[in-house]
PDB file of N, CA and C in Angstrom:
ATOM      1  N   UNK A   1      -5.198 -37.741  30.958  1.00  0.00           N
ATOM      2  CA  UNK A   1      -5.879 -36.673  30.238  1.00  0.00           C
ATOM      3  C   UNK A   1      -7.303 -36.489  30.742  1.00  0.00           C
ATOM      4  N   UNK A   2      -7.623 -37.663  31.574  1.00  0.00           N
ATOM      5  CA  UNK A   2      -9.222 -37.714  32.040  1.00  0.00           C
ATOM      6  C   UNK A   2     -10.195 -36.749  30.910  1.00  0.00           C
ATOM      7  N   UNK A   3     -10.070 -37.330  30.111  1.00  0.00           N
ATOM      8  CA  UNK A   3     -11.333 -37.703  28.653  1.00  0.00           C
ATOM      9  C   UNK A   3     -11.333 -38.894  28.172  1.00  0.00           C
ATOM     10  N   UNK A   4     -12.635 -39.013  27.741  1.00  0.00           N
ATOM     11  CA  UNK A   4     -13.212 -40.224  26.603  1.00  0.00           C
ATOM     12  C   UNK A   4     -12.722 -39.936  25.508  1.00  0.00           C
ATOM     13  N   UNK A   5     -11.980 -40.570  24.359  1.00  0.00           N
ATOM     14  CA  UNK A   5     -11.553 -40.480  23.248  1.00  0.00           C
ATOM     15  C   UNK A   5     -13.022 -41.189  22.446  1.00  0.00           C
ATOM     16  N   UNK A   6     -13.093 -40.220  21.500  1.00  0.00           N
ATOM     17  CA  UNK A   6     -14.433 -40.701  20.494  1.00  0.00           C
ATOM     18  C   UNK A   6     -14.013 -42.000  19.855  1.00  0.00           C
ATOM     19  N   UNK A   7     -15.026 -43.456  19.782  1.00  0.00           N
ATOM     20  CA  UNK A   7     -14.553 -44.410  19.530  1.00  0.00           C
ATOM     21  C   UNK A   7     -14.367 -44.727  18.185  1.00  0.00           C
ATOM     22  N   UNK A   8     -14.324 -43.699  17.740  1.00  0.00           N
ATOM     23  CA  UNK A   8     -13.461 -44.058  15.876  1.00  0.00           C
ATOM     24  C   UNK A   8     -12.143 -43.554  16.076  1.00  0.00           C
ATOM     25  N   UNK A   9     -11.826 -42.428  17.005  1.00  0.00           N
ATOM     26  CA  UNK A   9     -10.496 -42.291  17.180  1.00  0.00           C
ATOM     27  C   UNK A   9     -10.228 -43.548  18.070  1.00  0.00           C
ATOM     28  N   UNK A  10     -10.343 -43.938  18.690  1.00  0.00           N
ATOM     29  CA  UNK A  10      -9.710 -45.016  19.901  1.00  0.00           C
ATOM     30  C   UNK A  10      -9.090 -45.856  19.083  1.00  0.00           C
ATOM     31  N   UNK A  11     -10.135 -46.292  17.921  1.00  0.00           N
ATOM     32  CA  UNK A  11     -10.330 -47.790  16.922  1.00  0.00           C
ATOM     33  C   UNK A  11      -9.307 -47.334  15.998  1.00  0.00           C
ATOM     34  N   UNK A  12      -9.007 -46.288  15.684  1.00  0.00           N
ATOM     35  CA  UNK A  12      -7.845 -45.708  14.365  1.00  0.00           C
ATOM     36  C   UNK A  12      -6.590 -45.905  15.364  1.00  0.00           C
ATOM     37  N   UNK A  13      -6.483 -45.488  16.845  1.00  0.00           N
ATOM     38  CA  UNK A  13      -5.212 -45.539  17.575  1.00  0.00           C
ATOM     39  C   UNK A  13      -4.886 -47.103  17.756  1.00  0.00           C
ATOM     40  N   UNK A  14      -5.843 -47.853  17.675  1.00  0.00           N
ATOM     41  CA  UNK A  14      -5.503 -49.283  18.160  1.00  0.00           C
ATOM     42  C   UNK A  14      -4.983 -49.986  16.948  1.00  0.00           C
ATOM     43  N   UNK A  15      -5.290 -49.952  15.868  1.00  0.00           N
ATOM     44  CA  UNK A  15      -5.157 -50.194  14.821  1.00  0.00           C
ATOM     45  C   UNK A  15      -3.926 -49.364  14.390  1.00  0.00           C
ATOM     46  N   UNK A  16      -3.131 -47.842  13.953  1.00  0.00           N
ATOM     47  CA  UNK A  16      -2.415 -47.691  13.408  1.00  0.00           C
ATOM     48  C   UNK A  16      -1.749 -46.574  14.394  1.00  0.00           C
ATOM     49  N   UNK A  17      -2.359 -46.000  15.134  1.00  0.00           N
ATOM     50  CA  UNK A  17      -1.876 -45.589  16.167  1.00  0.00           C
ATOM     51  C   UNK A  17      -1.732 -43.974  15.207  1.00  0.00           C
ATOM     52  N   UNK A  18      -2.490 -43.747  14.382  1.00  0.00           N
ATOM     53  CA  UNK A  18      -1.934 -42.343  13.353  1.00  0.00           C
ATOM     54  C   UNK A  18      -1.734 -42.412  12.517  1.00  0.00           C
ATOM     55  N   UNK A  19      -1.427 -41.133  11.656  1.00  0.00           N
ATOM     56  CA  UNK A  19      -0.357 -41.570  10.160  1.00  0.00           C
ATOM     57  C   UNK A  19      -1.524 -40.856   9.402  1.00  0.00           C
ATOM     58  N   UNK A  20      -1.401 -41.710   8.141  1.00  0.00           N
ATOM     59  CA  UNK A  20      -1.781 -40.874   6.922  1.00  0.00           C
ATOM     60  C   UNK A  20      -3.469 -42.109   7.204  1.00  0.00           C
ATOM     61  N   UNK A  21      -4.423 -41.454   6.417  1.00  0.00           N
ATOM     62  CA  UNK A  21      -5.707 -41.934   6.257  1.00  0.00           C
ATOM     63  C   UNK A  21      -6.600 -41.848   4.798  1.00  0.00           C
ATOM     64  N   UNK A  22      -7.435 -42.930   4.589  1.00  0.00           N
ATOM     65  CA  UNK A  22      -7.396 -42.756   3.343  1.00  0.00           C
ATOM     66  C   UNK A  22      -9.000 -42.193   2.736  1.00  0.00           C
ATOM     67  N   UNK A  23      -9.917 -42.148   3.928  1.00  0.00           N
ATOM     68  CA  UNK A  23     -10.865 -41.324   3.579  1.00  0.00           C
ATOM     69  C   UNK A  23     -10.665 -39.262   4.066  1.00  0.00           C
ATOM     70  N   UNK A  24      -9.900 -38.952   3.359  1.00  0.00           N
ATOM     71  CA  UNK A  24      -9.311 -37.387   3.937  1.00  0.00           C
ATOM     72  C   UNK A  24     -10.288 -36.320   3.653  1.00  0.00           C
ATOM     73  N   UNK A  25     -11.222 -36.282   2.618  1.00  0.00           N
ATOM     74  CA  UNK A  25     -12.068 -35.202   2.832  1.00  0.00           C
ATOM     75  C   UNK A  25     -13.624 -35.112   3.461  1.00  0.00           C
ATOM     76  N   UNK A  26     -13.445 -34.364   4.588  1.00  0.00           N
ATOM     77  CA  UNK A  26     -14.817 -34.389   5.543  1.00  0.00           C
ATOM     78  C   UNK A  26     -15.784 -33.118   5.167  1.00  0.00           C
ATOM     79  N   UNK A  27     -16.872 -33.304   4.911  1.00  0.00           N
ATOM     80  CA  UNK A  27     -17.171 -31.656   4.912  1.00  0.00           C
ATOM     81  C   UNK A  27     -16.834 -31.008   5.984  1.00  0.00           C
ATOM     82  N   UNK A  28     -17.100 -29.660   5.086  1.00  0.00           N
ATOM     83  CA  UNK A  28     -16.875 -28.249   5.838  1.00  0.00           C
ATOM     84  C   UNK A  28     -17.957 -27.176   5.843  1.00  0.00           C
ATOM     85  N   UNK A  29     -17.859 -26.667   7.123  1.00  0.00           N
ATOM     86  CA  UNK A  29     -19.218 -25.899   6.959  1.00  0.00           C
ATOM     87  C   UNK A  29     -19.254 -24.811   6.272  1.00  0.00           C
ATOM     88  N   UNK A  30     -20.501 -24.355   6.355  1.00  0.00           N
ATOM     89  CA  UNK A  30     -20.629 -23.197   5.458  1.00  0.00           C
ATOM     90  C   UNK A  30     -19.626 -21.644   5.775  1.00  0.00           C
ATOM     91  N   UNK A  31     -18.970 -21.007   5.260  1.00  0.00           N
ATOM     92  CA  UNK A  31     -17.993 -19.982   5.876  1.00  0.00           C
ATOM     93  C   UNK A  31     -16.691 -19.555   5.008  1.00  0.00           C
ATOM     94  N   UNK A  32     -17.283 -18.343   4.723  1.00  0.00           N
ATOM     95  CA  UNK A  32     -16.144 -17.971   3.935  1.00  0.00           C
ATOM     96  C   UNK A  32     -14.731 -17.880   3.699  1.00  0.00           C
ATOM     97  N   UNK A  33     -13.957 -18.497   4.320  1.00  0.00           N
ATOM     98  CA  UNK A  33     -12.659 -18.980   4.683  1.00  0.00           C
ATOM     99  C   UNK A  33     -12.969 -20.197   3.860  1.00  0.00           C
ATOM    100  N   UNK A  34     -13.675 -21.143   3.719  1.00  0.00           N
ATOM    101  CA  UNK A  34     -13.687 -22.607   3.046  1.00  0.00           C
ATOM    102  C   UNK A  34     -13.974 -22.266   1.108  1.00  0.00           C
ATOM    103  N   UNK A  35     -12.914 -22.292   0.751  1.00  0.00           N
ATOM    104  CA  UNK A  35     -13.270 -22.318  -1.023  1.00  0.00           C
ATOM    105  C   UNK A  35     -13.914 -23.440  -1.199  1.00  0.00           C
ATOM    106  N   UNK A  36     -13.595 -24.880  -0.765  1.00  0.00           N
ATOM    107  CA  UNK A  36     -14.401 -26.056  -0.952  1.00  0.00           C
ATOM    108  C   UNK A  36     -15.259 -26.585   0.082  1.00  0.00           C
ATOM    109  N   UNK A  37     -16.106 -27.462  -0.367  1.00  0.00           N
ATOM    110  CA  UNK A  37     -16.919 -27.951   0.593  1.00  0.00           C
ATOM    111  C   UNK A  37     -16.898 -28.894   1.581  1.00  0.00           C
ATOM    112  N   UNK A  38     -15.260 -29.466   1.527  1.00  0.00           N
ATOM    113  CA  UNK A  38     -14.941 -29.998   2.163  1.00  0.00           C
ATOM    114  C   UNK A  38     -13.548 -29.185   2.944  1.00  0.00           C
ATOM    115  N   UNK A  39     -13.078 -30.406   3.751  1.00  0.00           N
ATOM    116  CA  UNK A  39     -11.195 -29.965   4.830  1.00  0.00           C
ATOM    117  C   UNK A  39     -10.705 -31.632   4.241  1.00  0.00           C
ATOM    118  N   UNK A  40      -9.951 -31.074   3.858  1.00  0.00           N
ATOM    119  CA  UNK A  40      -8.583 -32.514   3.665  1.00  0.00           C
ATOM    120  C   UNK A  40      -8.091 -32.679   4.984  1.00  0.00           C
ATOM    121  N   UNK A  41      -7.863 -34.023   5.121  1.00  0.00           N
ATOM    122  CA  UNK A  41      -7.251 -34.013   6.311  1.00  0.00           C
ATOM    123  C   UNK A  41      -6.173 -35.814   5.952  1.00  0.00           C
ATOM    124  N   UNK A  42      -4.823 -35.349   5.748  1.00  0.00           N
ATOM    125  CA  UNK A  42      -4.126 -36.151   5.023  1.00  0.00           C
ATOM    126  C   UNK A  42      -3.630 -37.075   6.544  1.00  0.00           C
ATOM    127  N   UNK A  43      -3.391 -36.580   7.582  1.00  0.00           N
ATOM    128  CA  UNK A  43      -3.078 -37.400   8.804  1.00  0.00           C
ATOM    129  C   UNK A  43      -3.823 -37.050  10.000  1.00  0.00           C
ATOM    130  N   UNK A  44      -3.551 -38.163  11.025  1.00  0.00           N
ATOM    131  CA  UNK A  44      -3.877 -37.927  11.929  1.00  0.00           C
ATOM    132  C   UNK A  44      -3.415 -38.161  13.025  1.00  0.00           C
ATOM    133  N   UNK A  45      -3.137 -36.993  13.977  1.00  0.00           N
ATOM    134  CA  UNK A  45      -1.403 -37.620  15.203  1.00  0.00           C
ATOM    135  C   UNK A  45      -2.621 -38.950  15.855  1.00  0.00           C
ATOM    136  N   UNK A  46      -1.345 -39.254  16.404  1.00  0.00           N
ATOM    137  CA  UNK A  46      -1.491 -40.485  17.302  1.00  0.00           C
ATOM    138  C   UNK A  46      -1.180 -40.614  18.752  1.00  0.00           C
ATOM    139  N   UNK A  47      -0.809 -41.574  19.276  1.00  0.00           N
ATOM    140  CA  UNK A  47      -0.553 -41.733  20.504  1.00  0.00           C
ATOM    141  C   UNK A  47       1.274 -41.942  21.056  1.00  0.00           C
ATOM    142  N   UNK A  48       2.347 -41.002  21.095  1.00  0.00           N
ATOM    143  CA  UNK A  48       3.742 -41.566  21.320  1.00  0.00           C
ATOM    144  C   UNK A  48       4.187 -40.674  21.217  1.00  0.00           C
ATOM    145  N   UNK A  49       5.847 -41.275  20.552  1.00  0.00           N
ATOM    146  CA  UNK A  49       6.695 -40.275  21.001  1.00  0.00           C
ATOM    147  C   UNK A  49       7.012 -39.099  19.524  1.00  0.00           C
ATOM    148  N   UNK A  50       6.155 -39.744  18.399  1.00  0.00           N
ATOM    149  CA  UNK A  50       6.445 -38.617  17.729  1.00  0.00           C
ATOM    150  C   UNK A  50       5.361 -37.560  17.860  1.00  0.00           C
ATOM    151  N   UNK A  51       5.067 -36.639  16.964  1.00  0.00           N
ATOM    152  CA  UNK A  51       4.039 -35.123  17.008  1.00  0.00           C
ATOM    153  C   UNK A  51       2.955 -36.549  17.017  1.00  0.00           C
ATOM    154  N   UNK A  52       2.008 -36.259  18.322  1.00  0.00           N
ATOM    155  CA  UNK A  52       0.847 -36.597  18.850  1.00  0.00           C
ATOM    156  C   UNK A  52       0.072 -36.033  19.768  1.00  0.00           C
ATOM    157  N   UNK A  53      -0.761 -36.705  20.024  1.00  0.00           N
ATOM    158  CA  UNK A  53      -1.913 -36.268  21.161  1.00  0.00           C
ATOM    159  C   UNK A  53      -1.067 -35.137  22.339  1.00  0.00           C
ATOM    160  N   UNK A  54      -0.324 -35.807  23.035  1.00  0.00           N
ATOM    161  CA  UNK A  54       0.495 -35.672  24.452  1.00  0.00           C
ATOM    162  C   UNK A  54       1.098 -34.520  23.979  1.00  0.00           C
ATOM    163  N   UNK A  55       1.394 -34.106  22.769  1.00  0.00           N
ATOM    164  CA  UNK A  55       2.044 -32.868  22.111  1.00  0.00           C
ATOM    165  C   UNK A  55       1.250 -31.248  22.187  1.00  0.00           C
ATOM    166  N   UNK A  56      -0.299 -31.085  22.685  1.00  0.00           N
ATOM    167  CA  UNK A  56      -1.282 -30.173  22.431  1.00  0.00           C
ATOM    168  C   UNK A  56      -0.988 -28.846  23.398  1.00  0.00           C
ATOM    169  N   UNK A  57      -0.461 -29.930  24.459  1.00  0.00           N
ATOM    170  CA  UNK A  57      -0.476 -28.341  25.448  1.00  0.00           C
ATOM    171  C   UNK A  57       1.182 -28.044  25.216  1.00  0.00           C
ATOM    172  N   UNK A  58       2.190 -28.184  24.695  1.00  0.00           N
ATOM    173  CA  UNK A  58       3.216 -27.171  23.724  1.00  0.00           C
ATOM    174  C   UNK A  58       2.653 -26.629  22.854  1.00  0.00           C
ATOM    175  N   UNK A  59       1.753 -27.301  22.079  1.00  0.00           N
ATOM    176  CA  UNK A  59       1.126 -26.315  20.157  1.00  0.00           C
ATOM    177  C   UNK A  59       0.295 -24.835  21.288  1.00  0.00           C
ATOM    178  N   UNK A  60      -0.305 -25.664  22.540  1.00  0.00           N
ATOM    179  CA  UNK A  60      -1.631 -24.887  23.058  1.00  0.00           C
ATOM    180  C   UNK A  60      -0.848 -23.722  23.490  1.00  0.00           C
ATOM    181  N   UNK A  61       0.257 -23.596  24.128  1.00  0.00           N
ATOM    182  CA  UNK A  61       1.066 -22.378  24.699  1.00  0.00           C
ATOM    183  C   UNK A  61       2.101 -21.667  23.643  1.00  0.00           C
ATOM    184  N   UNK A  62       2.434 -22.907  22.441  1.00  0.00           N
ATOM    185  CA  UNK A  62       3.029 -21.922  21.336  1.00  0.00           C
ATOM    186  C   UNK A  62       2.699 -20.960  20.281  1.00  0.00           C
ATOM    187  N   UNK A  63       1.027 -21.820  19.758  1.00  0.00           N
ATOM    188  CA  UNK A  63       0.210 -20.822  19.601  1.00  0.00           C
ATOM    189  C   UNK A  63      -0.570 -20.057  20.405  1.00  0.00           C
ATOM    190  N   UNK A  64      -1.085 -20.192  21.182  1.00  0.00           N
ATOM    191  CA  UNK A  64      -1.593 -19.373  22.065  1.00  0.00           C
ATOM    192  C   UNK A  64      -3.300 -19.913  21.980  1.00  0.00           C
ATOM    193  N   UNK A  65      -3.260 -21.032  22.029  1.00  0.00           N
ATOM    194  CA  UNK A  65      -4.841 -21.742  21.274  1.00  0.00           C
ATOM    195  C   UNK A  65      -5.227 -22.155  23.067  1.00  0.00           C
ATOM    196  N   UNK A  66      -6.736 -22.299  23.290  1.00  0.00           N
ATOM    197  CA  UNK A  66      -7.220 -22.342  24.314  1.00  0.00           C
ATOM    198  C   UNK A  66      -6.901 -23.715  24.782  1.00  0.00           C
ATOM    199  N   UNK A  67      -7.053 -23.995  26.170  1.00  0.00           N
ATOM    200  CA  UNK A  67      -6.858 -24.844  26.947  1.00  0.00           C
ATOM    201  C   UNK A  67      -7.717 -25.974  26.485  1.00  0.00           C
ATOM    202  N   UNK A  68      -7.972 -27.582  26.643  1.00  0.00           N
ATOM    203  CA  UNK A  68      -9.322 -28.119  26.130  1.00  0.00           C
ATOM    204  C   UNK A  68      -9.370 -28.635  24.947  1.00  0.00           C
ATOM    205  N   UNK A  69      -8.654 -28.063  24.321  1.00  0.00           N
ATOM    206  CA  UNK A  69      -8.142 -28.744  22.625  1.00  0.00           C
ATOM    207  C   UNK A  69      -7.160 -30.059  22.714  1.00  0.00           C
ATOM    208  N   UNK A  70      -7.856 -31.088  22.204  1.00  0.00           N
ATOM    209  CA  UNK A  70      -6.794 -32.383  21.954  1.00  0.00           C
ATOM    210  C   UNK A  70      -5.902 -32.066  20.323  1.00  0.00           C
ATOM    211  N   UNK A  71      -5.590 -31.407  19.951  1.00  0.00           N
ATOM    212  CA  UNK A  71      -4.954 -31.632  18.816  1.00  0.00           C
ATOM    213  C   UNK A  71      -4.586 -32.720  17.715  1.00  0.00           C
ATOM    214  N   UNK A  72      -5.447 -33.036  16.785  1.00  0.00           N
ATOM    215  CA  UNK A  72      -5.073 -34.095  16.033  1.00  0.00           C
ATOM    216  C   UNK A  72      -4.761 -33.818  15.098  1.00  0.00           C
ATOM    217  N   UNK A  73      -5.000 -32.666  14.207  1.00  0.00           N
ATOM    218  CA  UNK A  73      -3.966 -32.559  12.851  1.00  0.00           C
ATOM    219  C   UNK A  73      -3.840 -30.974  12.739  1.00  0.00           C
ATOM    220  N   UNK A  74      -2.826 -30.897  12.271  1.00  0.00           N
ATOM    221  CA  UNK A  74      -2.358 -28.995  11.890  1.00  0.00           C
ATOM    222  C   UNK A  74      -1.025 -28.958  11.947  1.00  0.00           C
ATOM    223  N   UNK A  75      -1.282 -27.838  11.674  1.00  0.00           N
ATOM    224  CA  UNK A  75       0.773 -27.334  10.693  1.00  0.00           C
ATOM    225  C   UNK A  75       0.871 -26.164  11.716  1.00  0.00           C
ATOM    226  N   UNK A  76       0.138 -25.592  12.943  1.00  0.00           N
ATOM    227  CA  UNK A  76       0.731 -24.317  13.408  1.00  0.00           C
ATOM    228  C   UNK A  76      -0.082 -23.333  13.240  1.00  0.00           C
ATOM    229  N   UNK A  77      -0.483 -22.879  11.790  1.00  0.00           N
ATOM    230  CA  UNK A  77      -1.255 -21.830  11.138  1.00  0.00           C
ATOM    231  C   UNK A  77      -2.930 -22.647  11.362  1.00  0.00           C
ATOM    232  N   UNK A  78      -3.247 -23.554  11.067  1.00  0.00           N
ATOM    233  CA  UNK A  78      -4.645 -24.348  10.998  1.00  0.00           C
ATOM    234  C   UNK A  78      -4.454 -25.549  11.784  1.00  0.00           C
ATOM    235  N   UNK A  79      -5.938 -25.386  12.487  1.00  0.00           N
ATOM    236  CA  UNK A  79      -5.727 -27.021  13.338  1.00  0.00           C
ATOM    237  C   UNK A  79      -7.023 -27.563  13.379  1.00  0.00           C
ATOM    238  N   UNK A  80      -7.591 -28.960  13.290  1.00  0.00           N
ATOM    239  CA  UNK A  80      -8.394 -29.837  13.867  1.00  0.00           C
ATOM    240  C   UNK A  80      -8.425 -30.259  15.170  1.00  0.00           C
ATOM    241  N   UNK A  81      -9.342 -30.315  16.140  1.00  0.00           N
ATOM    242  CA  UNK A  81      -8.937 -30.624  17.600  1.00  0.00           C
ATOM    243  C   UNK A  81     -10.493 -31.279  18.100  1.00  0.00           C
ATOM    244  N   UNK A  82     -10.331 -31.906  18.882  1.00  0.00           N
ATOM    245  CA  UNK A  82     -11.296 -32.430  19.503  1.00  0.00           C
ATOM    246  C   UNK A  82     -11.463 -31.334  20.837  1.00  0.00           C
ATOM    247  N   UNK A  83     -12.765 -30.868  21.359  1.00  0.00           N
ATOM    248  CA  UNK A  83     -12.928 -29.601  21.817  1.00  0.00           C
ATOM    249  C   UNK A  83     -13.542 -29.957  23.222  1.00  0.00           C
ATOM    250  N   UNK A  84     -12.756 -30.270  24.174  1.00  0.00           N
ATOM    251  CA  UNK A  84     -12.908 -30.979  25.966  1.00  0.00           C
ATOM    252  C   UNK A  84     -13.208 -30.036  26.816  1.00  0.00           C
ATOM    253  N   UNK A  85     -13.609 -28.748  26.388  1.00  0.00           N
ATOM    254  CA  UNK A  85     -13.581 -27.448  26.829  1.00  0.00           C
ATOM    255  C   UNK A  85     -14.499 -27.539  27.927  1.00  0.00           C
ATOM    256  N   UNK A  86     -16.110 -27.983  27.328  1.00  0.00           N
ATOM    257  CA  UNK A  86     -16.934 -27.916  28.404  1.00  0.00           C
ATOM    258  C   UNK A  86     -17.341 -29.394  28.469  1.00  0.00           C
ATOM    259  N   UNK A  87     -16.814 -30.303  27.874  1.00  0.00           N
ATOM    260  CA  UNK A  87     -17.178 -31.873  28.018  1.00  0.00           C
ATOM    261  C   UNK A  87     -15.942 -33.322  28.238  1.00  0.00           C
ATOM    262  N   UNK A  88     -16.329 -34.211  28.879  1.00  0.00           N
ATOM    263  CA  UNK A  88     -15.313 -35.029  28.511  1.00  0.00           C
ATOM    264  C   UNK A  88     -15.590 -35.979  28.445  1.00  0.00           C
ATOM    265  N   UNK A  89     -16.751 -36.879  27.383  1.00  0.00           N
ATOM    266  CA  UNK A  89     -17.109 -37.611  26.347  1.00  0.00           C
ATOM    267  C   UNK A  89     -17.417 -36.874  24.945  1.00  0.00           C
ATOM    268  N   UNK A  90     -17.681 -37.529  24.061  1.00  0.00           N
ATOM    269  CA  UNK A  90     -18.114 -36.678  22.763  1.00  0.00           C
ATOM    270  C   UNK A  90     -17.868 -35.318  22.287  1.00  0.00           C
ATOM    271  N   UNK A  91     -16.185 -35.290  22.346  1.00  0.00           N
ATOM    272  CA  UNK A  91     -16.270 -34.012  22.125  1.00  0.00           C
ATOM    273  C   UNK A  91     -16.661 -33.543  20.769  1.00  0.00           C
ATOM    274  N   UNK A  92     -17.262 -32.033  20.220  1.00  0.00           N
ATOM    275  CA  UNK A  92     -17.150 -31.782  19.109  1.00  0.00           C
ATOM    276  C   UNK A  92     -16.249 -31.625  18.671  1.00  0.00           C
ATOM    277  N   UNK A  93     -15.320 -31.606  17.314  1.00  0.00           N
ATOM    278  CA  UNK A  93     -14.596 -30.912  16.439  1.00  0.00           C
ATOM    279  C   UNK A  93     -14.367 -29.850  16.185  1.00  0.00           C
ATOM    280  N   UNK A  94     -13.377 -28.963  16.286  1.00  0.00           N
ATOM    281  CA  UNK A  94     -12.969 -27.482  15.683  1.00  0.00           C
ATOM    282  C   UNK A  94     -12.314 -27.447  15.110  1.00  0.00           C
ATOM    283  N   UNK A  95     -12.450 -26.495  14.047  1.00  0.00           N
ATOM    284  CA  UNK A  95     -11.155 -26.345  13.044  1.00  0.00           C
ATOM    285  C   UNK A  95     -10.745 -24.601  13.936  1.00  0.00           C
ATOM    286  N   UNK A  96      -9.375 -24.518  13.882  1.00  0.00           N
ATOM    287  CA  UNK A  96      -9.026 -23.092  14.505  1.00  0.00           C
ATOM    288  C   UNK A  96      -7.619 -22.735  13.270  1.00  0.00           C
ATOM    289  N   UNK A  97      -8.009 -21.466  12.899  1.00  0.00           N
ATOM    290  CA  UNK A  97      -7.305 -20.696  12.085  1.00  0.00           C
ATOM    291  C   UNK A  97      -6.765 -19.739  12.672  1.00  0.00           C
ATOM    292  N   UNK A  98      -5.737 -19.754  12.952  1.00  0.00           N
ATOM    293  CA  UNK A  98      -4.471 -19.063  13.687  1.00  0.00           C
ATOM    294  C   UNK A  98      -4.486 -17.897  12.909  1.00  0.00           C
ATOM    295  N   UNK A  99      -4.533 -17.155  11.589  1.00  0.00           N
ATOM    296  CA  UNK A  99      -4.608 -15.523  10.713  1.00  0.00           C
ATOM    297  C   UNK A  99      -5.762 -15.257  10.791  1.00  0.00           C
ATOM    298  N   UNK A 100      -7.000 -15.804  10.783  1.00  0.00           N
ATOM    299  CA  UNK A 100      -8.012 -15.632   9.979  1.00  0.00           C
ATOM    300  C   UNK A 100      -8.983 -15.384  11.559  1.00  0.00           C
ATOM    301  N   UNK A 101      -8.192 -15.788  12.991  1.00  0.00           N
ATOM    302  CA  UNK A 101      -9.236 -16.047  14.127  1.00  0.00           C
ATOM    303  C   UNK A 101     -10.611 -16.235  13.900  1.00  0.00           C
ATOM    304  N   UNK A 102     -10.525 -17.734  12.909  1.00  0.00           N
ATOM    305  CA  UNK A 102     -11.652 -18.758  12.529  1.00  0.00           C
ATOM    306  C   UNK A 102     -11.479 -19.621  13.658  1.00  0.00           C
ATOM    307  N   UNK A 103     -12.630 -19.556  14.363  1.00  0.00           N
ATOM    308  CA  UNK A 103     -12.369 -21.154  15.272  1.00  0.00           C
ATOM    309  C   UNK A 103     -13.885 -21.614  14.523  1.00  0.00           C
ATOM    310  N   UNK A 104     -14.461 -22.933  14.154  1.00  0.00           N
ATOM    311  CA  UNK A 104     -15.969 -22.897  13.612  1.00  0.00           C
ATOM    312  C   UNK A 104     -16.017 -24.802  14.246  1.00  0.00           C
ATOM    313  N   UNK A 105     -16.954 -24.951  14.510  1.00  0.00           N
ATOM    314  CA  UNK A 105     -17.447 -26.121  15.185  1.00  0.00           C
ATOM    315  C   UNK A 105     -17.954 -26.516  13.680  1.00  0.00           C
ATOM    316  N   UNK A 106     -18.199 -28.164  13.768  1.00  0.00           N
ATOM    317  CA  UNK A 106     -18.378 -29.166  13.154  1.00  0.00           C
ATOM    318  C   UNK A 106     -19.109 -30.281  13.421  1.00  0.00           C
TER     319      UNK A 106
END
């Protein structure tokens, strides 16, 4: 993939490799699409053979979502992604809204 994985993700993959998590609400920025002030975020893919990391560039060509996105949580319609677009350490966070063509950094 030639990127740095941010080392709280690395430390969550080494440890559970994904799944469900138990601190789930992160804030959210300011933007009218967000009723709350936070994003739930009940899982997080992992590294294998089920819906994970290695899974982004199918979501990236099925939705039609830009190249550069690691995909770690979403249903299709909304996604969280780590954003490799113009970097490959530290990436920022995006949330991208597939109806709403919300993409908003974090």
């Amino acid at each position: 993939m030639k990127v740095k994985f941010p080392p709280t993700y690395a430390h969550m993959v080494l440890e559970q490799n994904g799944g469900m998590i138990v601190r789930n609400a992160f804030p959210a920025p300011n933007h009218p699409n967000f009723t709350e002030p936070f994003v739930e975020v009940d899982y997080i893919y992992g590294i294998g053979s089920n819906t994970g990391l290695f899974d982004s560039a199918y979501f990236q060509q099925e939705w039609v979502l830009p190249e550069g996105l690691l995909l770690f949580n979403g249903d299709g319609h909304t996604w969280l992604a780590f954003d490799y677009r113009k970097v490959s350490v530290n990436p920022p966070i995006v949330y991208v809204d597939n109806y709403e063509d919300v993409k908003i950094k974090n």
